[in-house]
C-alpha atoms as a PDB file:
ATOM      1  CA  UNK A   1     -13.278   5.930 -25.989  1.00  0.00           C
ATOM      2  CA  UNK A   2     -15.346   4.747 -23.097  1.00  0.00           C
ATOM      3  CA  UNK A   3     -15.573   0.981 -24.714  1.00  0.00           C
ATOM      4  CA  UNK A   4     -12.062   0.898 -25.177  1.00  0.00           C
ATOM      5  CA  UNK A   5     -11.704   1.948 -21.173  1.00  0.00           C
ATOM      6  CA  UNK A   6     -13.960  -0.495 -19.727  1.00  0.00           C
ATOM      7  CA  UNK A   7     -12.196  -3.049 -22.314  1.00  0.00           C
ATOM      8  CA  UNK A   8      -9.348  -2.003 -20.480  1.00  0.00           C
ATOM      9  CA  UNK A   9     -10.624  -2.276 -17.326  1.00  0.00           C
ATOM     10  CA  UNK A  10     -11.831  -5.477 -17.664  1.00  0.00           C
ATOM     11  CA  UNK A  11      -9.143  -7.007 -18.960  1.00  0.00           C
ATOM     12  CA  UNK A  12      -7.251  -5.740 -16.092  1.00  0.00           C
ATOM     13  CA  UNK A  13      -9.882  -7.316 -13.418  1.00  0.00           C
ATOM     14  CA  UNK A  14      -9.211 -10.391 -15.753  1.00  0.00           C
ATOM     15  CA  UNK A  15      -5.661 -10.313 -15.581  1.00  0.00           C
ATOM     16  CA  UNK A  16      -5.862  -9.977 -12.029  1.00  0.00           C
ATOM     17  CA  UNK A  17      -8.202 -13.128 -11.122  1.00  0.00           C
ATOM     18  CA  UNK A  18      -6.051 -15.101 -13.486  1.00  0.00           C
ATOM     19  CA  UNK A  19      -2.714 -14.326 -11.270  1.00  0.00           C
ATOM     20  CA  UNK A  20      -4.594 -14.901  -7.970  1.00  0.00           C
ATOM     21  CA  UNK A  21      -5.703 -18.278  -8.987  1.00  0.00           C
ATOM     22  CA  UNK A  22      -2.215 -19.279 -10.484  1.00  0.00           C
ATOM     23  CA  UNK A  23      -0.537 -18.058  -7.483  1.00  0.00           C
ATOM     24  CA  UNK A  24      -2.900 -18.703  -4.612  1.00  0.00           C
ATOM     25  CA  UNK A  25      -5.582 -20.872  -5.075  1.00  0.00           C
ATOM     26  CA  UNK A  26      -3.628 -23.421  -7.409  1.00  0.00           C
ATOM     27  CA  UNK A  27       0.172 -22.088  -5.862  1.00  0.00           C
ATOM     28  CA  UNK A  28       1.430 -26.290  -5.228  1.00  0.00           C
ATOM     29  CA  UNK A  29       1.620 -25.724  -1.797  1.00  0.00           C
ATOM     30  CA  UNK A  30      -2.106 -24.811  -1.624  1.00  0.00           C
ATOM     31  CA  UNK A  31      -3.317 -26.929  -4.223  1.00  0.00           C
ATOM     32  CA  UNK A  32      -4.797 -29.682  -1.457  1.00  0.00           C
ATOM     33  CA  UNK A  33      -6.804 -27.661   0.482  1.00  0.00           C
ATOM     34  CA  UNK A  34      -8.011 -25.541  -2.232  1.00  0.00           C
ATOM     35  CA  UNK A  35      -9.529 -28.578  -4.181  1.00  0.00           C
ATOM     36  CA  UNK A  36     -10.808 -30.329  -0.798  1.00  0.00           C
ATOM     37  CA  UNK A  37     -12.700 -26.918  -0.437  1.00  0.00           C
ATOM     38  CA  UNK A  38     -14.021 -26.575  -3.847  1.00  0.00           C
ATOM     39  CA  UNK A  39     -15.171 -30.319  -4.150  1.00  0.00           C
ATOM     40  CA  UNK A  40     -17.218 -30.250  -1.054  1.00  0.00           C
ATOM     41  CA  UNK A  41     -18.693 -26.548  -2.402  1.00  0.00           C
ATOM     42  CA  UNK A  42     -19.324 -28.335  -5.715  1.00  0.00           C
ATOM     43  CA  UNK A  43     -21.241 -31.011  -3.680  1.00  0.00           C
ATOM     44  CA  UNK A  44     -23.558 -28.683  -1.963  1.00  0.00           C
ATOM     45  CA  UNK A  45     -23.860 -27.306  -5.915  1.00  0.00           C
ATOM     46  CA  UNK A  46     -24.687 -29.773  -7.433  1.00  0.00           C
ATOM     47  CA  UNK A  47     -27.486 -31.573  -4.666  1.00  0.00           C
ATOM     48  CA  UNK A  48     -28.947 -27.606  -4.749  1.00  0.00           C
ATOM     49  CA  UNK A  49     -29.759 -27.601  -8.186  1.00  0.00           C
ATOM     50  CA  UNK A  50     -30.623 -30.992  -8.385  1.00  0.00           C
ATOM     51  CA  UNK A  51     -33.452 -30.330  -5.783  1.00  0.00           C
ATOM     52  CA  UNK A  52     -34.342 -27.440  -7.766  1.00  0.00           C
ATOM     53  CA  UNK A  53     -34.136 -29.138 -11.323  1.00  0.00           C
ATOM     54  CA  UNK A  54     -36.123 -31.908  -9.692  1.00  0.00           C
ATOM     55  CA  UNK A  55     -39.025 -29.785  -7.998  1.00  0.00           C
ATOM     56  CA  UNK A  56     -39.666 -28.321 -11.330  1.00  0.00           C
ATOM     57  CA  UNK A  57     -39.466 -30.656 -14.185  1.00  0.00           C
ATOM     58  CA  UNK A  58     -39.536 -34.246 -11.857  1.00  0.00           C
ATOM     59  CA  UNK A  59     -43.462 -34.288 -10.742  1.00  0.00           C
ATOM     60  CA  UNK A  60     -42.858 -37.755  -9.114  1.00  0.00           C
ATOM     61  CA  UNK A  61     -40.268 -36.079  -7.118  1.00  0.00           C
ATOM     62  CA  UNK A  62     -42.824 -33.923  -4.853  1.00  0.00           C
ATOM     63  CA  UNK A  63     -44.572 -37.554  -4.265  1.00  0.00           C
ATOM     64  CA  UNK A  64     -41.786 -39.444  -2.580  1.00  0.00           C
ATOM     65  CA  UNK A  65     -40.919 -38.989   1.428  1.00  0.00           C
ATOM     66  CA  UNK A  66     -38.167 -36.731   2.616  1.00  0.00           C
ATOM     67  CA  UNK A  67     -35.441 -39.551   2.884  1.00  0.00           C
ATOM     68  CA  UNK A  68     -36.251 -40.626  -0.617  1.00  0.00           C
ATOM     69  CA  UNK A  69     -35.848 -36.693  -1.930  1.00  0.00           C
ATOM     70  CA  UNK A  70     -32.057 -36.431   0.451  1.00  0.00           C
ATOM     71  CA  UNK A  71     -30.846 -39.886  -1.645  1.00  0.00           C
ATOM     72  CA  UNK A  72     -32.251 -38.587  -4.457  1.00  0.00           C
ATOM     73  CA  UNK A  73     -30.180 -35.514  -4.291  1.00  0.00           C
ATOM     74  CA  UNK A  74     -27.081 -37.310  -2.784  1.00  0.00           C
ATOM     75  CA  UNK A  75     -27.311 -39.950  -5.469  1.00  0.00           C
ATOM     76  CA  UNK A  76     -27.180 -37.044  -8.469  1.00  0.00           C
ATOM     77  CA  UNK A  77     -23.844 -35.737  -6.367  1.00  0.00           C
ATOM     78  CA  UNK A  78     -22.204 -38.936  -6.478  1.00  0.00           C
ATOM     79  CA  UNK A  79     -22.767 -39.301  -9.890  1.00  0.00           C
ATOM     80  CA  UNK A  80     -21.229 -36.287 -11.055  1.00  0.00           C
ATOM     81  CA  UNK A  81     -18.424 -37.215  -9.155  1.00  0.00           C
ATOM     82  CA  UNK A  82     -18.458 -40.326 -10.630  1.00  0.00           C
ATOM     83  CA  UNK A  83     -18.181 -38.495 -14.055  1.00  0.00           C
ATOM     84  CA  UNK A  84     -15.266 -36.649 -12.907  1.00  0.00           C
ATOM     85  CA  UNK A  85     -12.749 -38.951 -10.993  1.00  0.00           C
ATOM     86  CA  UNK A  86     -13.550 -41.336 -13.856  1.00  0.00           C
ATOM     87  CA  UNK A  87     -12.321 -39.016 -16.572  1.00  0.00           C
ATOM     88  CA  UNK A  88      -9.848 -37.729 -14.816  1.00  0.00           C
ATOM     89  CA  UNK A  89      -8.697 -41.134 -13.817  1.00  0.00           C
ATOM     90  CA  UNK A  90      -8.660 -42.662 -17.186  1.00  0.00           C
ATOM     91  CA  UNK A  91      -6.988 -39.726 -18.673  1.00  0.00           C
ATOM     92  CA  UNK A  92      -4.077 -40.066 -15.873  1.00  0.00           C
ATOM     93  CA  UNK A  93      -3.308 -43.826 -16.584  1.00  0.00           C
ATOM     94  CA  UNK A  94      -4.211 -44.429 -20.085  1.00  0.00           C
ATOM     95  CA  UNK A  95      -4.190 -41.687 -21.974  1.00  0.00           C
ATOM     96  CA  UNK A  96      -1.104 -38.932 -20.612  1.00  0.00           C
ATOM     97  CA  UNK A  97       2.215 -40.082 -20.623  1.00  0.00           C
ATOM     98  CA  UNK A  98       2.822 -39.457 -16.872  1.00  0.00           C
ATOM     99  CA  UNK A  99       3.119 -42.839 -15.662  1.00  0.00           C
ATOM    100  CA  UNK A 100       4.629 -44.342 -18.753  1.00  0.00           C
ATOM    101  CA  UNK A 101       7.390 -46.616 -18.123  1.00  0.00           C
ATOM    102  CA  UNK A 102       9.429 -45.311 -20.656  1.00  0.00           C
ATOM    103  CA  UNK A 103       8.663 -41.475 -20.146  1.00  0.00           C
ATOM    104  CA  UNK A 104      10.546 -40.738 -16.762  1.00  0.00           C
ATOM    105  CA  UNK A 105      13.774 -42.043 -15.013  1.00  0.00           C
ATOM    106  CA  UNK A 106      11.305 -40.797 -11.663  1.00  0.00           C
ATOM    107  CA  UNK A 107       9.650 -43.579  -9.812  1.00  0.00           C
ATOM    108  CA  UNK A 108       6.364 -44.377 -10.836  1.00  0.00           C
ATOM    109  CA  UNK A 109       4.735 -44.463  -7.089  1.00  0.00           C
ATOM    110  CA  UNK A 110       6.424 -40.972  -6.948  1.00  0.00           C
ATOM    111  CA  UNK A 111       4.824 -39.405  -9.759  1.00  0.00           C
ATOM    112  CA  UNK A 112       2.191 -36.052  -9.907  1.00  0.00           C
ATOM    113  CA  UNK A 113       1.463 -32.927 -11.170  1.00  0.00           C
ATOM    114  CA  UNK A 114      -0.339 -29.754 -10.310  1.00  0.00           C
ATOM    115  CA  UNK A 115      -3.287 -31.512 -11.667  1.00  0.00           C
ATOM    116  CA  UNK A 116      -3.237 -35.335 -10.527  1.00  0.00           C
ATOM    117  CA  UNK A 117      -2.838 -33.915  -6.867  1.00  0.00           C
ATOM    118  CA  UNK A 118      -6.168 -31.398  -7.696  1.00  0.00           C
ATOM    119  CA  UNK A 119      -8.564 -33.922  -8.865  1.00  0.00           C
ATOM    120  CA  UNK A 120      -7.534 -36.421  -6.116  1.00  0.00           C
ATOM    121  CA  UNK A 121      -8.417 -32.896  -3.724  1.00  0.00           C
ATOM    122  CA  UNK A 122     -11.408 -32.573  -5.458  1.00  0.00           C
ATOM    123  CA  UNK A 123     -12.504 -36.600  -4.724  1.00  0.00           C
ATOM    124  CA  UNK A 124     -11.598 -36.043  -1.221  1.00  0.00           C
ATOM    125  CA  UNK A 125     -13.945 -33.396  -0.856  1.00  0.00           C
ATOM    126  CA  UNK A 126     -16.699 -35.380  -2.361  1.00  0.00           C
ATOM    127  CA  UNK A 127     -16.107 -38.264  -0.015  1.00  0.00           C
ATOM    128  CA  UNK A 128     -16.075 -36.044   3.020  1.00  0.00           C
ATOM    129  CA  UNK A 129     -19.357 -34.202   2.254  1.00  0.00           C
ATOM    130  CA  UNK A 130     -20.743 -37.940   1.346  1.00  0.00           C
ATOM    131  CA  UNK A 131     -19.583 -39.833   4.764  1.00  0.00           C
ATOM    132  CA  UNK A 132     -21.044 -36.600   6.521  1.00  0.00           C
ATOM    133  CA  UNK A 133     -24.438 -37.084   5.173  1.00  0.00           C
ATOM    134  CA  UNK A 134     -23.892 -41.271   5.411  1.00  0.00           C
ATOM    135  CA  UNK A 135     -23.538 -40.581   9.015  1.00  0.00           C
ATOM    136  CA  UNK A 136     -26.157 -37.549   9.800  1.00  0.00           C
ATOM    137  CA  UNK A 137     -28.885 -40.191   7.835  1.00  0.00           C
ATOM    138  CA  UNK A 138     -27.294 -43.550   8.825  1.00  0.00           C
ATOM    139  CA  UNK A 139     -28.672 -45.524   7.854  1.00  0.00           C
ATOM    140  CA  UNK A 140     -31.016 -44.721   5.424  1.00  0.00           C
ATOM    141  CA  UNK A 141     -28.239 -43.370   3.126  1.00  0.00           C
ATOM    142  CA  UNK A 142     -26.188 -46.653   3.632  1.00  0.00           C
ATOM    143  CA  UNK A 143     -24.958 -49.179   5.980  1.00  0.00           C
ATOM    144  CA  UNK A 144     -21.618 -50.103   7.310  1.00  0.00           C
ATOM    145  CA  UNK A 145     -20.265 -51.442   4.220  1.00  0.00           C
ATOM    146  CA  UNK A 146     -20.935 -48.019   2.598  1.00  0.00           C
ATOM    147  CA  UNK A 147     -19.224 -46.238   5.900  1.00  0.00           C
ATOM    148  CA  UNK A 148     -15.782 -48.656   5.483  1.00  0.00           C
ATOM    149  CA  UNK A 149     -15.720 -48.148   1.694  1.00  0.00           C
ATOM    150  CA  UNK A 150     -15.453 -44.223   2.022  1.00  0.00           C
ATOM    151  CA  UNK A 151     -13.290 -44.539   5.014  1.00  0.00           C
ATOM    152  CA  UNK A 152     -11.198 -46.859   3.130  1.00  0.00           C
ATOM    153  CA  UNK A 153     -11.384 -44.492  -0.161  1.00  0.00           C
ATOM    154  CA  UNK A 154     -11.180 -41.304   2.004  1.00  0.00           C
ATOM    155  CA  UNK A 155      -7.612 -42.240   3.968  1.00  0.00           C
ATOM    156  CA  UNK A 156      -5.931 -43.612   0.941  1.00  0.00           C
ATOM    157  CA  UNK A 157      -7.180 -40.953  -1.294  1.00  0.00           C
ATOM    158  CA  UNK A 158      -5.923 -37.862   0.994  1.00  0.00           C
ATOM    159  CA  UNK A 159      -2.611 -39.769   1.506  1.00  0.00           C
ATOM    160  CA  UNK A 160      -1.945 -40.477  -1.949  1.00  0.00           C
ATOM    161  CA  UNK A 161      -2.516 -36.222  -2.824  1.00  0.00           C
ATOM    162  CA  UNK A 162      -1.199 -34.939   0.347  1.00  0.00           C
ATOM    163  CA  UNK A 163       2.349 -37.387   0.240  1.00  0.00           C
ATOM    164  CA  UNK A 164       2.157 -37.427  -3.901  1.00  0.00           C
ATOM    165  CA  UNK A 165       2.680 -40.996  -3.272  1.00  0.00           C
ATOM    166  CA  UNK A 166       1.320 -44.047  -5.019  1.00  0.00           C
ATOM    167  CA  UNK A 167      -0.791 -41.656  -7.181  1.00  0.00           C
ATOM    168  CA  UNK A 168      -1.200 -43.862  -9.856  1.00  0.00           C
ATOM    169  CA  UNK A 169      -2.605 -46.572  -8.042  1.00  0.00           C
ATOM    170  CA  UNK A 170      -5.044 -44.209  -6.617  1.00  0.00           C
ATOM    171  CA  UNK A 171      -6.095 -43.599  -9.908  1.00  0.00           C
ATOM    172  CA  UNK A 172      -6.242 -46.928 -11.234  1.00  0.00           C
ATOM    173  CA  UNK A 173      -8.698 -47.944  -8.120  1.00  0.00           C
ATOM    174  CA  UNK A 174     -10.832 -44.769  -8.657  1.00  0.00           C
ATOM    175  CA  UNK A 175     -11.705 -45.595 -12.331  1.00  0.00           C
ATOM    176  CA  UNK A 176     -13.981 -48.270 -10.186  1.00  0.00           C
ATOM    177  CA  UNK A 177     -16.439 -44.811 -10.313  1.00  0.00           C
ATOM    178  CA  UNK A 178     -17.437 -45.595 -13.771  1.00  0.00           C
ATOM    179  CA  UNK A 179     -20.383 -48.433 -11.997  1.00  0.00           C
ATOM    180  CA  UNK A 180     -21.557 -45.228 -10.564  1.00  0.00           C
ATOM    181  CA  UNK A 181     -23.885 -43.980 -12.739  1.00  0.00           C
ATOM    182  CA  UNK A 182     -25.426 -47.356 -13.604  1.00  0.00           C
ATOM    183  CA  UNK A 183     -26.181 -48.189 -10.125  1.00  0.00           C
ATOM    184  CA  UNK A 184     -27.927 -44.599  -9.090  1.00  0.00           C
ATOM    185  CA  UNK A 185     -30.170 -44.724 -12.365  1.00  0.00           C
ATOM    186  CA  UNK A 186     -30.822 -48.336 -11.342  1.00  0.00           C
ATOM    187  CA  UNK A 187     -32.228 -46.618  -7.827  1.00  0.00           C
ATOM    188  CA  UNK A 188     -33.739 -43.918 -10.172  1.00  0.00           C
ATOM    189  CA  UNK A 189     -35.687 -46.292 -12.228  1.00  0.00           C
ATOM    190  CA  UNK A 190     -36.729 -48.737  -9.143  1.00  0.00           C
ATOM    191  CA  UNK A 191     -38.135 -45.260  -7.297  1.00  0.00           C
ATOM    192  CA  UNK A 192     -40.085 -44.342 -10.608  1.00  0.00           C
ATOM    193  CA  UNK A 193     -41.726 -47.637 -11.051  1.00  0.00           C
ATOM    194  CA  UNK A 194     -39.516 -48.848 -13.891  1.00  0.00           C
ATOM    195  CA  UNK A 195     -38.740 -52.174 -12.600  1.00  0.00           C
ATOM    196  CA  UNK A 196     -40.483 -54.355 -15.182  1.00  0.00           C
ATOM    197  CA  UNK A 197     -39.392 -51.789 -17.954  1.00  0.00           C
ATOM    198  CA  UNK A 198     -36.963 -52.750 -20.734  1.00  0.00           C
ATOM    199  CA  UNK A 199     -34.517 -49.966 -19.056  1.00  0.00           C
ATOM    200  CA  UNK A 200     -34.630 -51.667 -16.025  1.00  0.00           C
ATOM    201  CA  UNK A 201     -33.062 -55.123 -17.773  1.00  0.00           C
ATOM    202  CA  UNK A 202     -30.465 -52.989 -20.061  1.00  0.00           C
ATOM    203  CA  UNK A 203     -29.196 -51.087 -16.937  1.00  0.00           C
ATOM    204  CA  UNK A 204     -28.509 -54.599 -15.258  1.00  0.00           C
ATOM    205  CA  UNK A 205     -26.945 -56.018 -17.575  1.00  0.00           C
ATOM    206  CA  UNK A 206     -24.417 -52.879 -18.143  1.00  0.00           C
ATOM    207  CA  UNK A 207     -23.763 -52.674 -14.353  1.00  0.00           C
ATOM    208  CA  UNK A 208     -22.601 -56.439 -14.430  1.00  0.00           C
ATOM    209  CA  UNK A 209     -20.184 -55.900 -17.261  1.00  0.00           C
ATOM    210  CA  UNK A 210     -19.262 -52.506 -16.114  1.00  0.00           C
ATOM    211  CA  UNK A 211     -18.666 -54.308 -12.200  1.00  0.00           C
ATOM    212  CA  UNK A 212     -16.876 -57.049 -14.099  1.00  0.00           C
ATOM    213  CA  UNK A 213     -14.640 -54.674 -16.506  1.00  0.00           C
ATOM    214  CA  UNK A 214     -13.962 -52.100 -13.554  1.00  0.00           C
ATOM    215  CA  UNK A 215     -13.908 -53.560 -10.561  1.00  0.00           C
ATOM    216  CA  UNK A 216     -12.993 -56.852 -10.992  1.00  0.00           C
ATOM    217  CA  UNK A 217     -10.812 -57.175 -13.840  1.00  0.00           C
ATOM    218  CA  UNK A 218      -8.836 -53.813 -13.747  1.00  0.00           C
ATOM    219  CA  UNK A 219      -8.131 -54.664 -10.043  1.00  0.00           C
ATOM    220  CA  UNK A 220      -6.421 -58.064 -11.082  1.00  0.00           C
ATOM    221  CA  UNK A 221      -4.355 -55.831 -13.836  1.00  0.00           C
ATOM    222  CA  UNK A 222      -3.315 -53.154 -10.531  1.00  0.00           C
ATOM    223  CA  UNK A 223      -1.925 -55.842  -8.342  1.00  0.00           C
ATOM    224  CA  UNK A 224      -0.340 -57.253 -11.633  1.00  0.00           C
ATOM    225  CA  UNK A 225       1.162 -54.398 -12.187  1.00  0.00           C
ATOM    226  CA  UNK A 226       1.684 -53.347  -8.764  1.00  0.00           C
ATOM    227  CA  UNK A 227       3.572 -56.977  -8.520  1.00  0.00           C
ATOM    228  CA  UNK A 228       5.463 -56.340 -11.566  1.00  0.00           C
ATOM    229  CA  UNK A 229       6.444 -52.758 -10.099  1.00  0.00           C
ATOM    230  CA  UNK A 230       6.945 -54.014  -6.310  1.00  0.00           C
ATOM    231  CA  UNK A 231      10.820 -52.977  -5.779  1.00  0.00           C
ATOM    232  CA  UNK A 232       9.379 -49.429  -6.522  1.00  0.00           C
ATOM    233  CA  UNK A 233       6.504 -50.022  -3.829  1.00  0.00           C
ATOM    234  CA  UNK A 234       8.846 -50.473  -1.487  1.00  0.00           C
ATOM    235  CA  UNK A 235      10.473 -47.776  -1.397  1.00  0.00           C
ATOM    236  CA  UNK A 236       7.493 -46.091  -0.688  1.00  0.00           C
ATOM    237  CA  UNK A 237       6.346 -44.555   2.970  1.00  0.00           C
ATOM    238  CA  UNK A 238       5.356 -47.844   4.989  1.00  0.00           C
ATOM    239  CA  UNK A 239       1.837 -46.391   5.540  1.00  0.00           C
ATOM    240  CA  UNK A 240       1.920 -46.028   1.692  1.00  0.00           C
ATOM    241  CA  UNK A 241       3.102 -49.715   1.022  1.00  0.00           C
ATOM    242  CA  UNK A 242      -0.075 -50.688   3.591  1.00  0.00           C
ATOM    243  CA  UNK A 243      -2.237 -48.532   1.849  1.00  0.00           C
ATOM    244  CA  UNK A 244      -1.790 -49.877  -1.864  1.00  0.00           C
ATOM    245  CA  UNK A 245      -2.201 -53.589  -0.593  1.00  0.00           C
ATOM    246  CA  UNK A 246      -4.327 -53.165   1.932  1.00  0.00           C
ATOM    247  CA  UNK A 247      -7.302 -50.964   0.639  1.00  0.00           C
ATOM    248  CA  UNK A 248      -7.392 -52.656  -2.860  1.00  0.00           C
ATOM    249  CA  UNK A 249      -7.831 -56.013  -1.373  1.00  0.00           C
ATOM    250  CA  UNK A 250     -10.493 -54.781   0.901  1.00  0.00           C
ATOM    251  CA  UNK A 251     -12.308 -52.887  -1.690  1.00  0.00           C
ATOM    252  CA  UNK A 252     -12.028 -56.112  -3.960  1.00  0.00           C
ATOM    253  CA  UNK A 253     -13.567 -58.751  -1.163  1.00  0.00           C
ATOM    254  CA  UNK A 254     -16.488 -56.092  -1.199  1.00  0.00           C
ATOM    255  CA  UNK A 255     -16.772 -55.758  -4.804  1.00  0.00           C
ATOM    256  CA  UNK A 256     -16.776 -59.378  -5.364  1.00  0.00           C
ATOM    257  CA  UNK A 257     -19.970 -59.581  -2.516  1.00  0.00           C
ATOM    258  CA  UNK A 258     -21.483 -57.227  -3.991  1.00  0.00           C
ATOM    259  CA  UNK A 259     -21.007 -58.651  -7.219  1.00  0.00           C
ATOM    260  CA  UNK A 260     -22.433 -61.434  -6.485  1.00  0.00           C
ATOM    261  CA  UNK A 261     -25.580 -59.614  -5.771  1.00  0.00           C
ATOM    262  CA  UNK A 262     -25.711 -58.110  -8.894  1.00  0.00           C
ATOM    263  CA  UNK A 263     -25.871 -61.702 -10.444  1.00  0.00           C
ATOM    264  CA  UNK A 264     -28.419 -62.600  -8.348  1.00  0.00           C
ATOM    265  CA  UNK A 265     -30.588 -59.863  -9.018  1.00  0.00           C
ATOM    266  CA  UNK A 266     -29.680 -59.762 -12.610  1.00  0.00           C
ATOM    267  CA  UNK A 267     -30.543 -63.481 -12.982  1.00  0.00           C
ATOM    268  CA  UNK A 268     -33.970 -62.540 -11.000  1.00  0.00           C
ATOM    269  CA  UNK A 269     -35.023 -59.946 -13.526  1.00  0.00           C
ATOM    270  CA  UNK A 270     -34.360 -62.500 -16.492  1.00  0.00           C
ATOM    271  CA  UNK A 271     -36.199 -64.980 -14.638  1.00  0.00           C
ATOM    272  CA  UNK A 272     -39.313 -62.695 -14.010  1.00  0.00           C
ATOM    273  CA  UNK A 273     -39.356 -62.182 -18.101  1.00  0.00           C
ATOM    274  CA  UNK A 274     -39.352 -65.097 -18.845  1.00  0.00           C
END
């Protein structure tokens, strides 16, 4: 009898969360701030354990200097996100049916849900906490080019999930996360002595054709698209028409610098094995 009461009970605490989350923390209205909140606490999360996880079972990680411990930290946090946005992202544009031509009469640049508008929260969050630390450490954490890429990414991602406008362009810029990973375990390995290691070469040649695939290529196929959709772009806000030209173009000049680099040092590692 008392199993079936604190069954009871339970379920009712259960029951209870449930509706507070449906009608609070994820009610549409609230659905911004909520995720802004809970991807800058998932930040702070995720570079706690990682200092944690690293103290214990990382003995190199007690060896480097204090600015090398913050990056490493901040560099796990971005790669999580990474993980995230990019899932989220490619799930949005390639693999739901909510910005199919053929799905909705709706415009496309007018299209979201309860969920598109919670990731892009969640991204905003992460780019906030980042920038913060970018600044409090500049510029050991990054120069200016890393400051006007999050500004960039920051502005036209809170637009895009605070206006629901040009959502899925949003999108189809953030899947650029995916080179992420490659490039913090690319710091990882340099930090741990790896550079002459056969990791070292595979992780440079899998950021170049990630780069090429992600942030190169897929940015041609958005302003193709974004061409081919254009009488729909403008109808958009005018700050929204500015942002989906503007920050893809300056986000591509700096991916194609950068990429550039990444030949260059790819085609110095080759050289060094040779």
């Amino acid at each position: 009898m008392l199993d079936s009461k604190e069954i009871m009970k339970f379920k009712s605490y259960q029951n209870q969360a449930n509706l507070f989350v449906k009608e609070y923390l994820l009610a549409d209205p609230l659905i911004p701030y909520t995720s802004i909140i809970g991807g800058i606490f998932a930040c702070k999360m995720v570079y706690d354990l990682t200092q944690l996880f690293s103290t214990i079972h990382f003995k190199s990680y007690s060896s480097l200097t204090k600015i090398q411990r913050i990056e490493w930290n901040n560099r796990a946090m971005s790669t999580i996100h990474a993980i995230f946005i990019t899932s989220m992202s490619l799930y949005l544009v390639f693999c739901s049916n909510l910005y199919s031509d053929s799905q909705s009469d709706e415009l496309l640049t007018e299209r979201s849900t309860a969920l598109s508008t919670f990731a892009l929260g969640v991204s905003v969050g992460y780019f906030m906490a980042d920038l913060g630390m970018i600044f409090w450490f500049f510029p050991s954490l990054g120069g200016y080019e890393y400051v006007i890429h999050h500004m960039f990414s920051l502005v036209a991602v809170a637009y895009s999930m605070l206006s629901g406008e040009g959502q899925l362009y949003t999108y189809m810029v953030l899947i650029s996360e995916t080179t992420t990973p490659g490039v913090n375990l690319r710091w990882y390995l340099d930090v741990a002595g790896m550079k002459r290691s056969k990791a070292y070469l595979i992780n440079g040649v899998v950021i170049f054709i990630a780069w090429l695939v992600a942030r190169i290529l897929l940015f041609v196929y958005m302003f193709y698209h974004a061409y081919l959709h254009f009488d729909q772009v403008q109808q958009m806000h005018p700050f929204g028409q500015i942002l989906v030209v503007v920050v893809p173009v300056a986000l591509s000049i700096m991916n194609l610098i950068w990429f550039s680099k990444i030949i260059k040092g790819l085609m110095k590692t080759l050289a060094k094995r040779q």
